[in-house]
Protein backbone atom coordinates (compact mmCIF):
# COMPACT_ATOMS: atom_id res chain seq x y z
CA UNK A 1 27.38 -27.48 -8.23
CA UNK A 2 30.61 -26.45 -6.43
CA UNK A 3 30.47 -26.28 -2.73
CA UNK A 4 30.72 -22.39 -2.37
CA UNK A 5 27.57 -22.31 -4.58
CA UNK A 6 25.46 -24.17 -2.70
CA UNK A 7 26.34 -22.17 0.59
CA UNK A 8 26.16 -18.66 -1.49
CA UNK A 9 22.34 -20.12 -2.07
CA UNK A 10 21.96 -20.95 1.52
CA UNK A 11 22.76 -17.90 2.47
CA UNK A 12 20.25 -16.54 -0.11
CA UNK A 13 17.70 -18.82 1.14
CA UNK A 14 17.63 -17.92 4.84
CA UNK A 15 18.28 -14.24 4.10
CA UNK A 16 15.04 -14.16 1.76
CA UNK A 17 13.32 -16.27 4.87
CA UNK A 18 14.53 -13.54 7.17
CA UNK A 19 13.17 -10.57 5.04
CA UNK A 20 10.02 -11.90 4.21
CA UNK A 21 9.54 -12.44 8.08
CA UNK A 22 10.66 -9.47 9.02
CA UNK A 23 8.27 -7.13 6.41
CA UNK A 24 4.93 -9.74 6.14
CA UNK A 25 5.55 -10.89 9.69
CA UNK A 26 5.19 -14.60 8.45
CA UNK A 27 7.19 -17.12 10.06
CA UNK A 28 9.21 -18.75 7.66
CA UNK A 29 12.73 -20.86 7.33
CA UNK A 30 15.11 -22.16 4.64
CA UNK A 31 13.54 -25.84 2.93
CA UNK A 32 15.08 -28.68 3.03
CA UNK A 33 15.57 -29.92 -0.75
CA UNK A 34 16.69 -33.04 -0.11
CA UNK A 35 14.26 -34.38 1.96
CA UNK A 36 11.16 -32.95 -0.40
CA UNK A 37 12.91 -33.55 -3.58
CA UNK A 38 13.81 -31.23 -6.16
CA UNK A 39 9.84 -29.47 -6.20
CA UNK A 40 10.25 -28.29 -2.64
CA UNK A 41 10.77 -24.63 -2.23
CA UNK A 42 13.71 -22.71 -1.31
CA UNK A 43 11.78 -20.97 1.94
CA UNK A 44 8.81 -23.02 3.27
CA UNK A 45 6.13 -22.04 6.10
CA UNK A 46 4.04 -19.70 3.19
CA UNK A 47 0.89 -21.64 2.90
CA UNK A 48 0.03 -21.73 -0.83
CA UNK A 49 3.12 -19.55 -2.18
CA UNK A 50 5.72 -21.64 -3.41
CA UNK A 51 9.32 -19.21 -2.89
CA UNK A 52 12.39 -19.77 -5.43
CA UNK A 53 15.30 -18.01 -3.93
CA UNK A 54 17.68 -16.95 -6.77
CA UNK A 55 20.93 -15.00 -5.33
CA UNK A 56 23.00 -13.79 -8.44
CA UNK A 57 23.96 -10.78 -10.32
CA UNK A 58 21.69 -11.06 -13.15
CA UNK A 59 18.27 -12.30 -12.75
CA UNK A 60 16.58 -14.45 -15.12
CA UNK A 61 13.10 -13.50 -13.85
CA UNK A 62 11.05 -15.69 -16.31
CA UNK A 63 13.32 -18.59 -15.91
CA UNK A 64 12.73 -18.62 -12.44
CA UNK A 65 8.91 -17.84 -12.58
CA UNK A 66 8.75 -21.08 -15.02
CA UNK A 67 10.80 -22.56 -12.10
CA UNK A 68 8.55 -22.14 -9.80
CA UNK A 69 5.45 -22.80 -11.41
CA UNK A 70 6.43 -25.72 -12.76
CA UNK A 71 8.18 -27.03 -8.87
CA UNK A 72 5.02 -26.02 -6.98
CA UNK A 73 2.17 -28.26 -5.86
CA UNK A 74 -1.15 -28.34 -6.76
């Protein structure tokens, strides 16, 4: 994954952080993949909800469903 990728995902990742905060009023922040390996999710501080972040044009919604089901802890 190219460089600009990975920040056009940060981006995504802190944005989605930001307006889950700012509508539920839950206090949430980008994860850090690297140091929870590739299951951790893209915006962590949701107790029980594991959050994949996917910023692109076209959604693959049951892609990243499977994604996240198959990422999240039991």
């Amino acid at each position: 994954m190219g460089r600009k990728s990975k920040e056009k995902g940060k981006r995504g990742e802190r944005e989605a952080a930001a307006e889950i905060e700012r509508v539920l009023g839950i206090t949430l922040r980008r994860g850090v993949q690297y140091q929870g390996g590739p299951g951790s999710p893209d915006v962590c501080g949701w107790t029980g909800v594991h959050v994949e972040v996917k910023r692109t044009e076209r959604l693959v919604l049951w892609s990243a469903i499977d994604q996240a089901i198959s990422d999240a802890r039991p």
